[in-house]
Protein backbone atom coordinates (compact mmCIF):
# COMPACT_ATOMS: atom_id res chain seq x y z
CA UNK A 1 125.49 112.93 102.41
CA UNK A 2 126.01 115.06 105.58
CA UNK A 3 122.71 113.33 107.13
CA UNK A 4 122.98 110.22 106.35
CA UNK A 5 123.64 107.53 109.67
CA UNK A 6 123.97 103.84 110.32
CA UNK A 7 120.32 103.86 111.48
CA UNK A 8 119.36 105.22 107.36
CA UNK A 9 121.53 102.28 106.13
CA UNK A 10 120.11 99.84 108.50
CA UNK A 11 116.96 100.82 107.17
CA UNK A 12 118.09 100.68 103.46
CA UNK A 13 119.46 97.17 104.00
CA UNK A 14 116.34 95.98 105.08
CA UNK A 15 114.53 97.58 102.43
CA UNK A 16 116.80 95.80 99.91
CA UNK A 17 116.32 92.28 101.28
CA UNK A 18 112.68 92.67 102.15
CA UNK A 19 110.77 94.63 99.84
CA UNK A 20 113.07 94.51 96.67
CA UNK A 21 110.35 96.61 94.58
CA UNK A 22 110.37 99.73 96.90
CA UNK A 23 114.20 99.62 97.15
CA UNK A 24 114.70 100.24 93.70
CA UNK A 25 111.75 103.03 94.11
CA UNK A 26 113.70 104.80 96.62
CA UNK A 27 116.93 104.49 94.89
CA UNK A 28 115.26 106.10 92.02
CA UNK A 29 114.38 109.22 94.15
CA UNK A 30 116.08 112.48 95.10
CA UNK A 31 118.83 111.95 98.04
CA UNK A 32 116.64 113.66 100.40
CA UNK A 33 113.57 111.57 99.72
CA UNK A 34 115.61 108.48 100.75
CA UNK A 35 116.21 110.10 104.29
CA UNK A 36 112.51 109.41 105.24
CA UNK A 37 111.63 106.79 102.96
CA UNK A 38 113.62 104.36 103.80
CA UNK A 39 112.88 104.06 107.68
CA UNK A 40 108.99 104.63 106.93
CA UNK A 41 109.15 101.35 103.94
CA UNK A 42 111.90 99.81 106.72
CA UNK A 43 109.27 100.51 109.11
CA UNK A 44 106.31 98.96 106.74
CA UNK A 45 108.59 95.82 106.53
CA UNK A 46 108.80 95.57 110.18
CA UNK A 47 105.02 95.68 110.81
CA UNK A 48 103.77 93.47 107.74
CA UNK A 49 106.06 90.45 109.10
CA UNK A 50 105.44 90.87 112.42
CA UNK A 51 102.45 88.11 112.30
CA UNK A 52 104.55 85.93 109.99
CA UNK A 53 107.58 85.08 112.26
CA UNK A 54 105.48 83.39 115.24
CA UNK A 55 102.98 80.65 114.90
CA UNK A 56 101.93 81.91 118.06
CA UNK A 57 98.76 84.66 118.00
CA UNK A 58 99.44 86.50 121.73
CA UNK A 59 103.21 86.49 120.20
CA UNK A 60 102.02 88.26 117.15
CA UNK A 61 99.91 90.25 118.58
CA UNK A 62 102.84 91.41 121.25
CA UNK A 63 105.30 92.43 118.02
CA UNK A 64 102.12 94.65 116.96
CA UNK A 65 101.85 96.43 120.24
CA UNK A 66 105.90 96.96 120.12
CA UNK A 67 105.37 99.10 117.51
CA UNK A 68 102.38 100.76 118.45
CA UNK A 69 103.93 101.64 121.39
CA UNK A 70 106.71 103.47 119.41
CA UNK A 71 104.68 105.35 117.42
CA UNK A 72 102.57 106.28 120.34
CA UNK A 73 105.91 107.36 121.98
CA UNK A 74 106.73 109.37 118.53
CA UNK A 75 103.37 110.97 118.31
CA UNK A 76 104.18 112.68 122.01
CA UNK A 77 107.57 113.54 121.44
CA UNK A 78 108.81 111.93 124.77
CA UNK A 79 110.53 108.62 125.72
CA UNK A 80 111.30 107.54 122.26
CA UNK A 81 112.93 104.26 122.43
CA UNK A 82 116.57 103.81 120.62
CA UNK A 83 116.34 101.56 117.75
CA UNK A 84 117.44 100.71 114.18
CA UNK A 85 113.99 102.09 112.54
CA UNK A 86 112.25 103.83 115.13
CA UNK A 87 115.24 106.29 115.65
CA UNK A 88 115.02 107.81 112.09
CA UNK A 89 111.34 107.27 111.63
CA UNK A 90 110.98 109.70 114.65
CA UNK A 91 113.00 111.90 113.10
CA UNK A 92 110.53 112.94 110.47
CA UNK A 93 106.89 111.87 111.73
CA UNK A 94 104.45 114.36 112.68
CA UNK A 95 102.13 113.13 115.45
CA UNK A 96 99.56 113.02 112.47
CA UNK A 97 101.49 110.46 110.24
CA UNK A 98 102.18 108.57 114.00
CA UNK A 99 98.58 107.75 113.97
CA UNK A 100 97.83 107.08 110.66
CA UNK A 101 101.28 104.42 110.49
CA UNK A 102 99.51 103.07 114.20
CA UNK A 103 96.45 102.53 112.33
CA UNK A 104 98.54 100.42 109.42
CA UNK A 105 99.82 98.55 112.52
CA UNK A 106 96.40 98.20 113.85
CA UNK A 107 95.18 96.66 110.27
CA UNK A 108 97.62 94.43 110.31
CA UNK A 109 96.41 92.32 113.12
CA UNK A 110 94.00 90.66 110.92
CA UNK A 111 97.45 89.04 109.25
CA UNK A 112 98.05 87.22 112.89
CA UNK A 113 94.56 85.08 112.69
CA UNK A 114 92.94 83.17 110.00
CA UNK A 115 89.53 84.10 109.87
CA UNK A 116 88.81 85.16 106.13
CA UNK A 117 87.62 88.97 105.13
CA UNK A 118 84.19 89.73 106.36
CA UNK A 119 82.81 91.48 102.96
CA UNK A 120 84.12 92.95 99.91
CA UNK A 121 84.15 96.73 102.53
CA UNK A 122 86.30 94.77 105.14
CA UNK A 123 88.84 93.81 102.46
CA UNK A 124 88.73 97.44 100.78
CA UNK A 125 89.31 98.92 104.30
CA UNK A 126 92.06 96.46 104.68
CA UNK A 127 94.17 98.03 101.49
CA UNK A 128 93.02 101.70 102.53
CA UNK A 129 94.64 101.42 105.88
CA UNK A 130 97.85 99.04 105.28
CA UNK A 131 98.26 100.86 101.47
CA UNK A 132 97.11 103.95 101.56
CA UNK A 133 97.86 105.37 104.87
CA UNK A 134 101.71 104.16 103.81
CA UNK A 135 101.16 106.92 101.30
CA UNK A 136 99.24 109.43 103.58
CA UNK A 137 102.28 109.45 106.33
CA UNK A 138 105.14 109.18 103.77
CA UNK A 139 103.75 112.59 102.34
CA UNK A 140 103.31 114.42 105.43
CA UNK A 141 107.14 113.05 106.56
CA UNK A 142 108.49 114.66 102.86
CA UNK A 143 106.53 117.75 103.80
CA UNK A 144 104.54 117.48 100.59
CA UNK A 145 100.71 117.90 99.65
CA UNK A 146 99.44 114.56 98.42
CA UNK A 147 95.35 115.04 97.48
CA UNK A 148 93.34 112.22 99.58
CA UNK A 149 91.39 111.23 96.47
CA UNK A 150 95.02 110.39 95.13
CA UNK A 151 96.20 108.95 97.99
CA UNK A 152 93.34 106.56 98.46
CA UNK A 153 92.92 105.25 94.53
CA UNK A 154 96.79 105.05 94.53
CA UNK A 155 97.24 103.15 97.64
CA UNK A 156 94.28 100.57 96.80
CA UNK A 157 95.91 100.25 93.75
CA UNK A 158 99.41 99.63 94.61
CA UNK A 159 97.73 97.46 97.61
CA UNK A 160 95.65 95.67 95.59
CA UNK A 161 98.49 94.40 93.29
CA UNK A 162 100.78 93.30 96.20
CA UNK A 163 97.94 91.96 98.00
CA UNK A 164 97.57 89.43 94.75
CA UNK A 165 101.07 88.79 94.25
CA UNK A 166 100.79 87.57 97.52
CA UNK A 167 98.00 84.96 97.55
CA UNK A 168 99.76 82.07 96.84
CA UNK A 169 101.57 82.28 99.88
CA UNK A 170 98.65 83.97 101.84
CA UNK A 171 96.74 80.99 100.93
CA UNK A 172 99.29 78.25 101.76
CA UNK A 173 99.96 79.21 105.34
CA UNK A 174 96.18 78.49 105.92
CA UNK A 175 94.76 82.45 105.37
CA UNK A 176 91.44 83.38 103.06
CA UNK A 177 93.21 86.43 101.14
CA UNK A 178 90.29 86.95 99.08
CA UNK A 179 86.73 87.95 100.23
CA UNK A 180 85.83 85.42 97.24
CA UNK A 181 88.42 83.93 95.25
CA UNK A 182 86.45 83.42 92.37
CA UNK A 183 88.17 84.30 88.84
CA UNK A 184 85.85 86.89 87.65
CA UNK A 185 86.01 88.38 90.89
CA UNK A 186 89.19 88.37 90.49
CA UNK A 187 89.41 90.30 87.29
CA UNK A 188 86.57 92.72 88.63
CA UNK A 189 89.16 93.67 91.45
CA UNK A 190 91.74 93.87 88.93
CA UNK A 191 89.74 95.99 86.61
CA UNK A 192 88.60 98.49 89.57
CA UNK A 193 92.51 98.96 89.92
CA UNK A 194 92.92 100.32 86.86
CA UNK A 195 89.98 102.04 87.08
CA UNK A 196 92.07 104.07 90.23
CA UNK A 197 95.06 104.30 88.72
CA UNK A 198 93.90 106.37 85.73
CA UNK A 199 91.74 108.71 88.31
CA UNK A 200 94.63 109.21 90.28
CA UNK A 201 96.48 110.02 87.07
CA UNK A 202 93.89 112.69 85.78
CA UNK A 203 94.75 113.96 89.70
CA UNK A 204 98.32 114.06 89.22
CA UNK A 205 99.17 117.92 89.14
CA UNK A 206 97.48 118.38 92.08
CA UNK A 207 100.40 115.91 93.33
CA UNK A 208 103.57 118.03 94.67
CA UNK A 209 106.24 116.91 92.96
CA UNK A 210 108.20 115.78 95.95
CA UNK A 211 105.65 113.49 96.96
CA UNK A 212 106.41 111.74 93.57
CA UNK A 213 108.76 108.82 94.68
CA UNK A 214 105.88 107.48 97.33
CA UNK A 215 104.07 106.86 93.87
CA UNK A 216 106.96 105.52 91.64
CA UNK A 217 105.08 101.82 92.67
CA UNK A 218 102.22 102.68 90.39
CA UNK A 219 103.64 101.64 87.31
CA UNK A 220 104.50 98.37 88.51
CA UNK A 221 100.97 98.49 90.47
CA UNK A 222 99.03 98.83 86.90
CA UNK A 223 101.11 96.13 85.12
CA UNK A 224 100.12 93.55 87.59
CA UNK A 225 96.45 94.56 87.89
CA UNK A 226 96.65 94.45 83.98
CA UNK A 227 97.79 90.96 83.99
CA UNK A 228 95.44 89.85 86.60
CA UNK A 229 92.33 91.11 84.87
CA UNK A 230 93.28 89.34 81.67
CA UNK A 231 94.88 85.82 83.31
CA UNK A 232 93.32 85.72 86.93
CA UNK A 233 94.18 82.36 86.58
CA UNK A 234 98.02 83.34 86.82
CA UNK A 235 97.21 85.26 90.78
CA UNK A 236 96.25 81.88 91.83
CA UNK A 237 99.37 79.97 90.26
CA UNK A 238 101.80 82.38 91.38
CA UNK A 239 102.88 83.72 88.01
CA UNK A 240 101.65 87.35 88.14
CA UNK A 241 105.15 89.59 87.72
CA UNK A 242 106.58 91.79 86.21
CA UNK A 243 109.46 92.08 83.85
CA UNK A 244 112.98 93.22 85.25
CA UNK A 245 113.31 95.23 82.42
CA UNK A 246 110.34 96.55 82.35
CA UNK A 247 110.05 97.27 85.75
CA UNK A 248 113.90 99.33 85.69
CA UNK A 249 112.53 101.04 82.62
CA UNK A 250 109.40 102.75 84.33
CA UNK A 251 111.19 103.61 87.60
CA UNK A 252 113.88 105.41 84.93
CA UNK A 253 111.10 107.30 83.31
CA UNK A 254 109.37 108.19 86.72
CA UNK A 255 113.02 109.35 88.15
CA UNK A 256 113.56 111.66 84.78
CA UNK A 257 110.18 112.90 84.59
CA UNK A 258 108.81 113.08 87.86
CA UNK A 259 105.84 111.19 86.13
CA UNK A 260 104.20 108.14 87.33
C-alpha cells in the first residue's frame, strides 16, 4: 500500500498490544480506513495510559499537556513535532477533530487523581468526551458524515462497556469508577446502553458507510452491556467478556455487510 510508512505500523503495533479489541476492528476495515485509524486508536492508547505509568500527579498531568500541546500544534498547522503517532495523526486531523481529541485529553485528567465521579452527569460527560468524541474526530479524519445523535448513543455505549470491563482494575489502584457501585445501578447503566445502541441502530442509514469501521466496537459494546445488566455481579468480579468466537464472528459480519 503506496501510503503506508513506519509511523502507520508503529501505530498498528501499538494498537495490537494495547487495545487488542480495536485492532481486530481496524483490521476488519477497508485499507484506507486503517491509514487514519490506526494513529487516532494509537493516539487514544497514548492518552488513556498517560495517568497510569506515573504514581506521580504533576507527572501525569505533564504527559497530558504533551499531547495537548500536539494537537494544539496540529490544529494550527505549524511546528508539528516529529513523532511515532503525532506524525500520521496530523496527517489527517482537521483543526475541528484537534479540539475535540484535546478535549478527550482534557477528560482524561480525572484518570490522574482519585477523587470519585461527582454525579451520575459528571460520569455521563466523562464517556461523552473520552468515547464519543473518539468517534466524532475519527469521522471527520475518514471524511465521512457521522449524525451526532449516533455518535453520542454509540460512543456512551461502547464507553460504557469498556469503562465496566475496566473496574476491577479501576478499583484496585485506589479509583471510585462508579458514581455508585451499587448492583442495580449497575444493571440500570447497563440497560440504558442498550437502550443507545438500538437508537443508534434505527439511525444507522443516516451513517455514511465509510464511517462504518469507527462503529465495528458496537457489537462487542452490546454483548457486554447485555451481560452486565443480567450478572452485574460478574463487572465487579472481573468476568464480563466476550467470546473469541463470537467476537471474530461479528467483526466478519460488520466487514461483509457494512452493518453494525
Amino acid at each position: 500500500m503506496s501510503d503506508w510508512t513506519d509511523d502507520l505500523t508503529a501505530c498498528a503495533s501499538l494498537v495490537e498490544r494495547g487495545d487488542p479489541g480495536r485492532f481486530r476492528a481496524v483490521m476488519a476495515a477497508p485499507l484506507a480506513a486503517r491509514l487514519a485509524l490506526f494513529p487516532l486508536y494509537a493516539f487514544n492508547i497514548e492518552v488513556a495510559r498517560a495517568p497510569w505509568v506515573t504514581q506521580e500527579p504533576m507527572i501525569a498531568e505533564m504527559r497530558l499537556q504533551w499531547w495537548r500541546d500536539a494537537l494544539e500544534e496540529i490544529g494550527a498547522g505549524t511546528g508539528i513535532r516529529r513523532h511515532d503517532v503525532v506524525t500520521p495523526l496530523s496527517l489527517r486531523l482537521s483543526p475541528e477533530g484537534a479540539a475535540q481529541l484535546d478535549a478527550l485529553v482534557d477528560a482524561r485528567r480525572w484518570d490522574v487523581w482519585k477523587e470519585p465521579f461527582e454525579d451520575a452527569a459528571q460520569f455521563e460527560d466523562y464517556l461523552d468526551v473520552t468515547s464519543g468524541n473518539l468517534l466524532r474526530a475519527g469521522a471527520v479524519m475518514l471524511g465521512a458524515r457521522l449524525p451526532e445523535a449516533v455518535a453520542a448513543d454509540a460512543g456512551y455505549a461502547i464507553g460504557l462497556a469498556n469503562w465496566l470491563r475496566a473496574v476491577p482494575e479501576l478499583e484496585a489502584s485506589g479509583r471510585y469508577p462508579l458514581p455508585d457501585g451499587r448492583r442495580e445501578t449497575v444493571q440500570t447503566l447497563a440497560t440504558e446502553g442498550l437502550v443507545r445502541i438500538a437508537r443508534a441502530r434505527q439511525a444507522r442509514g443516516s451513517v455514511d458507510a465509510v464511517a462504518a469501521p469507527l462503529l465495528f466496537g458496537v457489537s462487542e459494546a452490546q454483548a457486554l452491556l447485555k451481560q452486565a445488566a443480567r450478572e452485574p455481579g460478574a463487572v465487579v468480579s472481573g468476568a464480563l467478556a466476550v467470546a473469541p468466537f463470537r467476537e471474530r464472528i461479528g467483526l466478519a459480519k460488520a466487514a461483509l455487510t457494512g452493518r453494525w
